[in-house]
N, C-alpha and C. Protein backbone atom coordinates (compact mmCIF):
# COMPACT_ATOMS: atom_id res chain seq x y z
N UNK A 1 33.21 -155.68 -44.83
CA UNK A 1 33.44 -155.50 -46.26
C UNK A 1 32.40 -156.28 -47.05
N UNK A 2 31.74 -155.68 -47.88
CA UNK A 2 30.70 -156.29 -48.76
C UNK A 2 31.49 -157.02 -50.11
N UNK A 3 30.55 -157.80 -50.04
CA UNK A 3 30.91 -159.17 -51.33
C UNK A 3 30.62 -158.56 -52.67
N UNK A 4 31.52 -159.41 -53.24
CA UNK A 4 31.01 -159.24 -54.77
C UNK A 4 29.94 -159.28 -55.17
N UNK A 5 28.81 -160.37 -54.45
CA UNK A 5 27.59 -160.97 -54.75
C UNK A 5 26.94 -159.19 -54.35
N UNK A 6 26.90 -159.05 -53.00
CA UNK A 6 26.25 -158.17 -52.02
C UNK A 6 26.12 -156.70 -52.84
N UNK A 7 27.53 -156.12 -53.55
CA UNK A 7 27.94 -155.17 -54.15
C UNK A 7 26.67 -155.32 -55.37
N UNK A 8 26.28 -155.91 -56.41
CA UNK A 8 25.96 -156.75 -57.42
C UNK A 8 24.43 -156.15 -56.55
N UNK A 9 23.85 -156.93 -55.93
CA UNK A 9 22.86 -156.67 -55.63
C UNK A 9 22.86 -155.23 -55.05
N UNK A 10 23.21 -154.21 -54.20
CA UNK A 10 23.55 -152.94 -54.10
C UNK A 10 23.01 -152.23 -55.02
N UNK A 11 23.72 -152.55 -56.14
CA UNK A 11 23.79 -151.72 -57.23
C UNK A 11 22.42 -151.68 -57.86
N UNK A 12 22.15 -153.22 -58.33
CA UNK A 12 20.59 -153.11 -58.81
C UNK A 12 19.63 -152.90 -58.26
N UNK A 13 19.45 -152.64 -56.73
CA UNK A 13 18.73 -151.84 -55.93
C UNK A 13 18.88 -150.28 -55.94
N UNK A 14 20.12 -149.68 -56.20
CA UNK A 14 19.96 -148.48 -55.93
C UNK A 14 19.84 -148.06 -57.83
N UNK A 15 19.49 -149.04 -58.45
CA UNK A 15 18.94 -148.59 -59.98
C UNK A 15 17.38 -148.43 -60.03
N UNK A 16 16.94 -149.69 -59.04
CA UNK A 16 15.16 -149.84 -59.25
C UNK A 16 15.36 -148.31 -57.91
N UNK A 17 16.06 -148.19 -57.51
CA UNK A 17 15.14 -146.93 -56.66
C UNK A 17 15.35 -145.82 -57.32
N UNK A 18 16.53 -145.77 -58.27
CA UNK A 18 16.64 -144.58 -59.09
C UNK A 18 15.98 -144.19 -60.07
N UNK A 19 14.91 -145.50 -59.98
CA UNK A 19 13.75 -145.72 -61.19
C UNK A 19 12.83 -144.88 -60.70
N UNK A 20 12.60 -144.96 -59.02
CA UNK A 20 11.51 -144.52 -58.77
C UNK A 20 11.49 -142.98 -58.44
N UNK A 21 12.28 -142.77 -57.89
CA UNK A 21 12.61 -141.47 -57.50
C UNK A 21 13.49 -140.27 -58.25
N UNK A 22 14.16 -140.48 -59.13
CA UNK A 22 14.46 -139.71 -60.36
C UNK A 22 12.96 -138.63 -60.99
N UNK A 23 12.41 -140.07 -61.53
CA UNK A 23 11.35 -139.44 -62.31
C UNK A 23 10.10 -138.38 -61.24
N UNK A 24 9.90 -139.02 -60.22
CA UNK A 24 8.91 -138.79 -59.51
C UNK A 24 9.76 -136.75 -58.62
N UNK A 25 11.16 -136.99 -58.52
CA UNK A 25 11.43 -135.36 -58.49
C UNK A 25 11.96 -134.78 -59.02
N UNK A 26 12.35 -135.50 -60.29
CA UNK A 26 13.29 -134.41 -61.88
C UNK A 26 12.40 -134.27 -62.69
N UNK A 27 11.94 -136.03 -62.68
CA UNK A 27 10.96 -135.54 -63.99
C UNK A 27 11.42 -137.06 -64.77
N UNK A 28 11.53 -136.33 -66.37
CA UNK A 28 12.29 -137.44 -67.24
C UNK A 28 13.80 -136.75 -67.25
N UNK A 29 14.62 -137.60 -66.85
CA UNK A 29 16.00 -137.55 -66.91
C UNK A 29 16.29 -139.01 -67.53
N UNK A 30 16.91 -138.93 -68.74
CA UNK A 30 17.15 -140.10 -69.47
C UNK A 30 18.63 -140.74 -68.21
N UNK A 31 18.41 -142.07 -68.09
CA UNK A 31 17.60 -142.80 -68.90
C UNK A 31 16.38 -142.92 -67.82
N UNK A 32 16.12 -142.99 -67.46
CA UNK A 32 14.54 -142.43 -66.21
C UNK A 32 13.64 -141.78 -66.85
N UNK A 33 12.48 -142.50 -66.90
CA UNK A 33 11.42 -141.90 -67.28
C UNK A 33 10.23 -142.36 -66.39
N UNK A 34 8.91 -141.25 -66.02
CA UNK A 34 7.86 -141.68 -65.89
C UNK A 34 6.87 -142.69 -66.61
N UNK A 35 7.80 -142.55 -67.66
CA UNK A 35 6.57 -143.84 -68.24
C UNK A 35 4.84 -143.55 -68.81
N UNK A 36 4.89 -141.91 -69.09
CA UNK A 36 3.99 -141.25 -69.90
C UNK A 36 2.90 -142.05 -70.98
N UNK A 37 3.30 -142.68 -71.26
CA UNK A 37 2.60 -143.05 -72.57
C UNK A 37 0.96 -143.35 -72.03
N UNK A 38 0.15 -142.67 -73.06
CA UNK A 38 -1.64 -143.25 -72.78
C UNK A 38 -2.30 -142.76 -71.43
N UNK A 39 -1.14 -142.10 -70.69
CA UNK A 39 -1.66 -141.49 -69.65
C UNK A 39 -2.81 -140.27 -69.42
N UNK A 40 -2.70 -139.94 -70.45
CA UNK A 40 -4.07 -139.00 -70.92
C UNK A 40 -5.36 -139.50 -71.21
N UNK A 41 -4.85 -141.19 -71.37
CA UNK A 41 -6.01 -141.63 -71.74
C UNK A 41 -7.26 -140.82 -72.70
N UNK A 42 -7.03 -141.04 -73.72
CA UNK A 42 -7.63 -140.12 -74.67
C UNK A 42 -9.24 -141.24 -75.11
N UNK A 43 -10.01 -140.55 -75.29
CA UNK A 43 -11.43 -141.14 -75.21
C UNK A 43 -11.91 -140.84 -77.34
N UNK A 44 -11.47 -140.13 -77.58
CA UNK A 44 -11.67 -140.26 -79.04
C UNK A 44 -10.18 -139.31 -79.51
N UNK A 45 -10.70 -139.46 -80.72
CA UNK A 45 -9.59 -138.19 -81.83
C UNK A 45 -9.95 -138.78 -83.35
N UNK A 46 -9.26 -137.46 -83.94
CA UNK A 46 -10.17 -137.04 -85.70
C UNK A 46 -8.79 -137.45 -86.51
N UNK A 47 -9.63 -137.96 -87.42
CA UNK A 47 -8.52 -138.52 -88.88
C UNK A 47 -9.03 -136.88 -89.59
N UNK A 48 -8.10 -137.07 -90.20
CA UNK A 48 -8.46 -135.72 -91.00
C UNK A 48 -8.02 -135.93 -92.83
N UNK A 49 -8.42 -135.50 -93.50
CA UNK A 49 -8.40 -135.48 -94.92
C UNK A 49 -8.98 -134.51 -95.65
N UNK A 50 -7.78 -133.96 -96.62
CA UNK A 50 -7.91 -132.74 -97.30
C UNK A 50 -8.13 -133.01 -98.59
N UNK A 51 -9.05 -132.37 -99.23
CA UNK A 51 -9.29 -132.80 -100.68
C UNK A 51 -9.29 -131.64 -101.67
N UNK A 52 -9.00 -131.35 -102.91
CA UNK A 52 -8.07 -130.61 -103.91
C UNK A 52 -9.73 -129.98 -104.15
N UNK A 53 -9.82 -128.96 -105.32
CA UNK A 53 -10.94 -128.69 -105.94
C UNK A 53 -11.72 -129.55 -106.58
N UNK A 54 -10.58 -131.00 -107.57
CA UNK A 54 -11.16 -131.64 -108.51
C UNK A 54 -11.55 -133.03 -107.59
N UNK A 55 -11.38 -133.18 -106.44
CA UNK A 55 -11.82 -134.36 -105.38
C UNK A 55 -10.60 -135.10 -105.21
N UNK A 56 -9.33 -134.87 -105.15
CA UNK A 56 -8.43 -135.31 -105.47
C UNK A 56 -7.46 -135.49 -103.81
N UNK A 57 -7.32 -136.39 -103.22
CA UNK A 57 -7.38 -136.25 -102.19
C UNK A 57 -5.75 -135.24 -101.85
N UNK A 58 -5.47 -134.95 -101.06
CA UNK A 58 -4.00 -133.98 -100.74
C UNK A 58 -3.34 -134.46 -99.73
N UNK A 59 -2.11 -134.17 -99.63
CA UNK A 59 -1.04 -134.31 -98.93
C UNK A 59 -1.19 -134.04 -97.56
N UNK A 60 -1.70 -134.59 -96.16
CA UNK A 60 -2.28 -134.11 -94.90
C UNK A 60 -0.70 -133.19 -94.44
N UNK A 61 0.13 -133.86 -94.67
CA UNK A 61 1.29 -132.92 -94.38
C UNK A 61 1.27 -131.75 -94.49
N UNK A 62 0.93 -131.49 -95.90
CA UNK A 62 1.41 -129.68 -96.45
C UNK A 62 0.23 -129.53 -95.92
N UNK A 63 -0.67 -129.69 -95.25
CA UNK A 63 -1.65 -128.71 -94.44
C UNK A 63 -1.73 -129.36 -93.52
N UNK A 64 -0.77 -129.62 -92.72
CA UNK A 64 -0.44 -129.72 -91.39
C UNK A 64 -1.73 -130.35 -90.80
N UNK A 65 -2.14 -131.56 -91.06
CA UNK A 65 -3.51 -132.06 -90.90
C UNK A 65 -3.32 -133.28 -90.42
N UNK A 66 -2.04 -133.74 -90.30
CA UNK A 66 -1.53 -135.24 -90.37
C UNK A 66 -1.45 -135.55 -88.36
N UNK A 67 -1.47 -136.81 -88.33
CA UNK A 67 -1.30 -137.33 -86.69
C UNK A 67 0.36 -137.08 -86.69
N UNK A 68 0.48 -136.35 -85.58
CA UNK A 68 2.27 -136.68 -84.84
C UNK A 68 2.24 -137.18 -83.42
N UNK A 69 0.84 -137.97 -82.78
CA UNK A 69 0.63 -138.08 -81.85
C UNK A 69 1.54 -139.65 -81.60
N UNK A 70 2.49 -139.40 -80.41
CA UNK A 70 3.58 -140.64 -80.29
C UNK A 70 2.89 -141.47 -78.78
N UNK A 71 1.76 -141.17 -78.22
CA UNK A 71 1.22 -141.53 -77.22
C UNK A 71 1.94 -140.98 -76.12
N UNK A 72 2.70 -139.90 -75.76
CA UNK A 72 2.70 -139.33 -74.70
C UNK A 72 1.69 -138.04 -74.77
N UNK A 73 1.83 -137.27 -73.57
CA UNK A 73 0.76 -136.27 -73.57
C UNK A 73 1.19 -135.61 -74.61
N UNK A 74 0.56 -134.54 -74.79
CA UNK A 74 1.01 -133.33 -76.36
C UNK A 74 1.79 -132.37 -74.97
N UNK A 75 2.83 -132.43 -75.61
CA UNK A 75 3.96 -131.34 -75.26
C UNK A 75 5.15 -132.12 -74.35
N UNK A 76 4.59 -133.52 -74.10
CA UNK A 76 5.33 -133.95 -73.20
C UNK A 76 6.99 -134.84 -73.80
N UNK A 77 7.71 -134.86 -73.41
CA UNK A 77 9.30 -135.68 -73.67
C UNK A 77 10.20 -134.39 -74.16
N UNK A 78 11.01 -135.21 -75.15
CA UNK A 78 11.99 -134.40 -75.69
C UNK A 78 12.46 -134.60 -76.86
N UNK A 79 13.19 -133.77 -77.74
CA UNK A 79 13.94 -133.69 -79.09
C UNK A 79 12.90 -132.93 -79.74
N UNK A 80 13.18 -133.02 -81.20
CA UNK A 80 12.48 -131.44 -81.98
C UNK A 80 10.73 -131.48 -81.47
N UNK A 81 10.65 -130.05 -81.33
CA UNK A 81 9.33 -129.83 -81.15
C UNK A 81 8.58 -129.91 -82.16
N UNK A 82 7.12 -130.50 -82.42
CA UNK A 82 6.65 -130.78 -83.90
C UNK A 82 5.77 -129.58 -83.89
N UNK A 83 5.52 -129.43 -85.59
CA UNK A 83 4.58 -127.88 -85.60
C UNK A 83 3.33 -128.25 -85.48
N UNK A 84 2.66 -126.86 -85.31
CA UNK A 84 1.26 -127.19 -84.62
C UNK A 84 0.63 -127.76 -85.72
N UNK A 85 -0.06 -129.10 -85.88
CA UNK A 85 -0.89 -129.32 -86.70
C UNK A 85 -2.62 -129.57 -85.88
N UNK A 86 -3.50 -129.54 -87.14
CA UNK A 86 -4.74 -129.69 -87.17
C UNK A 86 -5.40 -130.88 -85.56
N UNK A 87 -5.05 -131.57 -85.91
CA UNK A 87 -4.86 -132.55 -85.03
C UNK A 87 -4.64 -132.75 -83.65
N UNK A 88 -5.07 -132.97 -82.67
CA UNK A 88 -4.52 -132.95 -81.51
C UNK A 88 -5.55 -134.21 -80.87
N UNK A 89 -4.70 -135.36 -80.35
CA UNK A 89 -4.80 -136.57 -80.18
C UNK A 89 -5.67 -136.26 -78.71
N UNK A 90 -7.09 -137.18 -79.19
CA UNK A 90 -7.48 -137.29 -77.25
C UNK A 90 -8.74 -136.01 -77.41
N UNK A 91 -9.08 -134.88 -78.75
CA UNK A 91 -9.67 -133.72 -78.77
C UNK A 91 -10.44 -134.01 -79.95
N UNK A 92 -11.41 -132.82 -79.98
CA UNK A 92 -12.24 -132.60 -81.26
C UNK A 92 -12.10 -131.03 -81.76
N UNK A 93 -11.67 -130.88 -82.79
CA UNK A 93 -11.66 -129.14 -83.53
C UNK A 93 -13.22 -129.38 -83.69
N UNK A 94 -13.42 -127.63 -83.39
CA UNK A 94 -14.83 -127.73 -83.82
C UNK A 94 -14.28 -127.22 -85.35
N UNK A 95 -16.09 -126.92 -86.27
CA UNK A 95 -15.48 -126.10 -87.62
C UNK A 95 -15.02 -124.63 -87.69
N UNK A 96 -15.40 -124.06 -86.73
CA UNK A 96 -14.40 -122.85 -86.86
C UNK A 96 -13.17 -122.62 -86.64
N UNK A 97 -12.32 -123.57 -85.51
CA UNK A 97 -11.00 -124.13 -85.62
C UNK A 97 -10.20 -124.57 -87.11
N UNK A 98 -11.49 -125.59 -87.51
CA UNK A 98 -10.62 -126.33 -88.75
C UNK A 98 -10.69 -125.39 -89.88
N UNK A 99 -11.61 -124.07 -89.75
CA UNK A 99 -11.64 -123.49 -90.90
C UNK A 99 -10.55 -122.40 -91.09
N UNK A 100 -10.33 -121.67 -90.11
CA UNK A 100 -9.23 -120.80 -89.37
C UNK A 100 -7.80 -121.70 -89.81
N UNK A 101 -7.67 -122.84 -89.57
CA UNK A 101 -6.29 -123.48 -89.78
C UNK A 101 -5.88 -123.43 -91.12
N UNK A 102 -7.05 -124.21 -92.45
CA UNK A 102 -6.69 -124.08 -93.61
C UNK A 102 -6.81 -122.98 -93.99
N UNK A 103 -7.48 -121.86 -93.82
CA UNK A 103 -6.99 -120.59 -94.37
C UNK A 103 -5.66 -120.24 -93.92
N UNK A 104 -5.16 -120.63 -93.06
CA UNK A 104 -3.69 -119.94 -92.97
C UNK A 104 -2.77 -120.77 -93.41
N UNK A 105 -3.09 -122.25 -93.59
CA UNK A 105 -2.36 -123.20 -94.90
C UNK A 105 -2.69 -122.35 -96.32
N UNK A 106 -3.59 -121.98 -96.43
CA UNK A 106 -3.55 -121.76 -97.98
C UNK A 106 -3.01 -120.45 -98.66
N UNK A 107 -2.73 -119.95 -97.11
CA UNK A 107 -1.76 -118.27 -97.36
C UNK A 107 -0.48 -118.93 -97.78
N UNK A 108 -0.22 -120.12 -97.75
CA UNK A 108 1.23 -120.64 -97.86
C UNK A 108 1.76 -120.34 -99.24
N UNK A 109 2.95 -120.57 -99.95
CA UNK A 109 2.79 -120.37 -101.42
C UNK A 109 2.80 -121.93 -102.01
N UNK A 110 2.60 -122.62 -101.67
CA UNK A 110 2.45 -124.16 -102.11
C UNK A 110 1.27 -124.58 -102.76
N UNK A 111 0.39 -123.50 -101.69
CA UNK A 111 -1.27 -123.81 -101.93
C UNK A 111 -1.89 -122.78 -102.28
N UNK A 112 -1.36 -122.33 -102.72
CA UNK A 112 -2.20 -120.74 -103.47
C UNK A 112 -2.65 -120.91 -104.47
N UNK A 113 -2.37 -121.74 -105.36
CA UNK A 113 -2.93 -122.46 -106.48
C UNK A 113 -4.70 -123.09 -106.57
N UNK A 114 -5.17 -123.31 -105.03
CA UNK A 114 -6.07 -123.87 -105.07
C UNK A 114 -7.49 -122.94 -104.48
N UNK A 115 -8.53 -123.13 -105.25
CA UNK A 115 -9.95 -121.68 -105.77
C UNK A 115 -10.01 -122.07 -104.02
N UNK A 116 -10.42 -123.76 -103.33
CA UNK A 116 -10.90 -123.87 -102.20
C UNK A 116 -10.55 -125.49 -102.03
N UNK A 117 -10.01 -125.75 -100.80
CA UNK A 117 -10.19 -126.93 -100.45
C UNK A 117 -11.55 -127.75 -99.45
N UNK A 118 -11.58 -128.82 -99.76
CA UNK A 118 -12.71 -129.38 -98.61
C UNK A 118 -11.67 -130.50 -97.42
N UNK A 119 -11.70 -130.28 -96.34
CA UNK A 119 -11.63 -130.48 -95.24
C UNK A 119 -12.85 -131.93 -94.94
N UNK A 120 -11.98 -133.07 -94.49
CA UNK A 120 -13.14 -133.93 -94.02
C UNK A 120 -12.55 -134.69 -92.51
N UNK A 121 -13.43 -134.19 -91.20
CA UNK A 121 -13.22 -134.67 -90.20
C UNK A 121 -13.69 -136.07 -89.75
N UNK A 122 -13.21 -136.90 -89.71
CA UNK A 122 -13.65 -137.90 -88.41
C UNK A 122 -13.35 -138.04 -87.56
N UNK A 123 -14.31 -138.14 -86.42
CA UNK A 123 -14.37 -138.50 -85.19
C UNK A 123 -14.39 -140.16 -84.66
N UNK A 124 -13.41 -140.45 -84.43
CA UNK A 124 -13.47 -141.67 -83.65
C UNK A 124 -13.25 -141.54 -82.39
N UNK A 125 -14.25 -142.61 -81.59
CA UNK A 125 -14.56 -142.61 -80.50
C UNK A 125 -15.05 -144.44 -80.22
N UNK A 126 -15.45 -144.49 -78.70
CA UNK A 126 -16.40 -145.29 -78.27
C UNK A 126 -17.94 -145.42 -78.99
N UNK A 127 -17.98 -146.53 -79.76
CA UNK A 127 -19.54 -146.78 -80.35
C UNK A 127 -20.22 -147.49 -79.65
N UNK A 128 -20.05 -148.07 -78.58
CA UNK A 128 -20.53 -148.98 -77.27
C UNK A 128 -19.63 -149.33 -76.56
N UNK A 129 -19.91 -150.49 -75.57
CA UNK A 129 -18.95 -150.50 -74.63
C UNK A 129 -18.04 -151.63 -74.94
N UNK A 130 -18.56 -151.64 -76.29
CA UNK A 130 -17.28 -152.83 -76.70
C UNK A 130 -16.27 -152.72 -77.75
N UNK A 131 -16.67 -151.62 -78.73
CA UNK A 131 -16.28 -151.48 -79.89
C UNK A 131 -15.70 -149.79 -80.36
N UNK A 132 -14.54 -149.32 -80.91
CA UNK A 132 -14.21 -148.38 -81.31
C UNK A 132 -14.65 -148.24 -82.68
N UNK A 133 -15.49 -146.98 -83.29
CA UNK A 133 -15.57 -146.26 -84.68
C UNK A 133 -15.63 -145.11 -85.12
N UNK A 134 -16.23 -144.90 -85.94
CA UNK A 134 -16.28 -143.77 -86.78
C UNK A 134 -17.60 -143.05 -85.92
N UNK A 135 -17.70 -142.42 -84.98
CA UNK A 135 -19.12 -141.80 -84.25
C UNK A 135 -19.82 -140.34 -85.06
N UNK A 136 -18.85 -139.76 -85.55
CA UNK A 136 -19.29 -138.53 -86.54
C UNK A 136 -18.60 -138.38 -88.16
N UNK A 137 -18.78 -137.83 -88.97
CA UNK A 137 -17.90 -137.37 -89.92
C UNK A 137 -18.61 -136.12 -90.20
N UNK A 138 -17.66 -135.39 -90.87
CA UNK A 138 -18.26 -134.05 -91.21
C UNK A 138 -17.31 -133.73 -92.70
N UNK A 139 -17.80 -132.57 -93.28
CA UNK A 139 -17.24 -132.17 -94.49
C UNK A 139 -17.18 -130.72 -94.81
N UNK A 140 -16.11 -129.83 -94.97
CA UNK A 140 -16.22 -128.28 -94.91
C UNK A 140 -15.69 -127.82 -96.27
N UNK A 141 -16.25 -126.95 -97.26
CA UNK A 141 -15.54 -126.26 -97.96
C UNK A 141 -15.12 -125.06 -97.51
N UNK A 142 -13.77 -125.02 -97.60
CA UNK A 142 -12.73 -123.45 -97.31
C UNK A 142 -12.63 -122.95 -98.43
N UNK A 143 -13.08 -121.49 -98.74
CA UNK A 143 -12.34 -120.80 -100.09
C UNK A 143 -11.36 -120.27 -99.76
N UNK A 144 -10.79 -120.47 -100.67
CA UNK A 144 -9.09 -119.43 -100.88
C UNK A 144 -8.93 -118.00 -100.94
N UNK A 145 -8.95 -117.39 -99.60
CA UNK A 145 -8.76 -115.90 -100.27
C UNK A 145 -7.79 -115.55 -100.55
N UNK A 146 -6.68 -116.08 -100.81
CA UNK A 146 -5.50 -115.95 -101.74
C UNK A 146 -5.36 -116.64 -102.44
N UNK A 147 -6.55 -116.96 -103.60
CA UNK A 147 -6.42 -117.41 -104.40
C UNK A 147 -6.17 -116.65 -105.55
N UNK A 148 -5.74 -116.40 -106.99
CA UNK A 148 -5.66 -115.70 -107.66
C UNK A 148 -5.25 -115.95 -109.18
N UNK A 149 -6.07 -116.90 -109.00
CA UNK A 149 -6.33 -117.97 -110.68
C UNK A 149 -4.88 -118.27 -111.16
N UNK A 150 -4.26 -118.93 -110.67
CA UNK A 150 -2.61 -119.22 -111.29
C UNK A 150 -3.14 -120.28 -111.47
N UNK A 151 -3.85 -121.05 -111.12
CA UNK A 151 -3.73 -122.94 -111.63
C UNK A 151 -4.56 -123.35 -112.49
């Protein structure tokens, strides 16, 4: 018959093994997880900023331009799925990506108001082997083809 002590220890052994082996053939089963985070190890990714006609900077939200990156891979865990934005942590849009995206933001009726927005990418990355920055920026004007002089 095993001890109280013995039982006690039992138990927290068959938790660290349920640590290991849960994740490694379910997956993530809460409370078990692989432990995802940074595992992509991402080597750069783009700030993004949207600016009005009059230079006025905009809401990265309403054009889905904003970071939702929580440091697991993109697609990876659980609870609401986030919508596709501009952004994707660890990548670079080229400009025909980023130009393609705000035109179908500006089909929205929120933003129909506006003749054209400008789009401004940065790229951060490795600037040597010691230091993270700004390695590119870029700047795009999108016209509105649903625009239709309301503003």
């Amino acid at each position: 018959m095993l001890t109280r002590d013995q039982w006690a220890l039992a138990a927290a052994g068959l938790l660290l093994l349920a640590n290991i082996v849960v994740p490694t053939v379910i997956g993530d089963l809460y409370p078990f997880t692989s432990g995802p985070m940074f595992r992509d190890a991402p080597t750069r990714y783009c700030n993004y900023r949207v600016y009005g006609p009059n230079g006025q900077l905009l809401d990265a939200e309403v054009f889905l331009a904003h970071r939702i990156y929580d440091g697991n891979p993109v697609g990876y865990g659980v609870g609401i799925k986030p919508p596709a934005v501009l952004e994707e942590f660890g990548s670079e849009r080229d400009e025909t990506f980023c130009r393609q995206h705000m035109v179908e933001r500006l089909a929205e009726e929120v933003n129909r108001g506006y003749p054209f927005v400008e789009i401004e990418q940065e790229v951060v990355g490795a600037v040597d082997g010691q230091r993270v920055g700004v390695i590119r920026s870029d700047r795009w004007r999108v016209e509105n083809p649903h625009y239709r002089g309301e503003r």
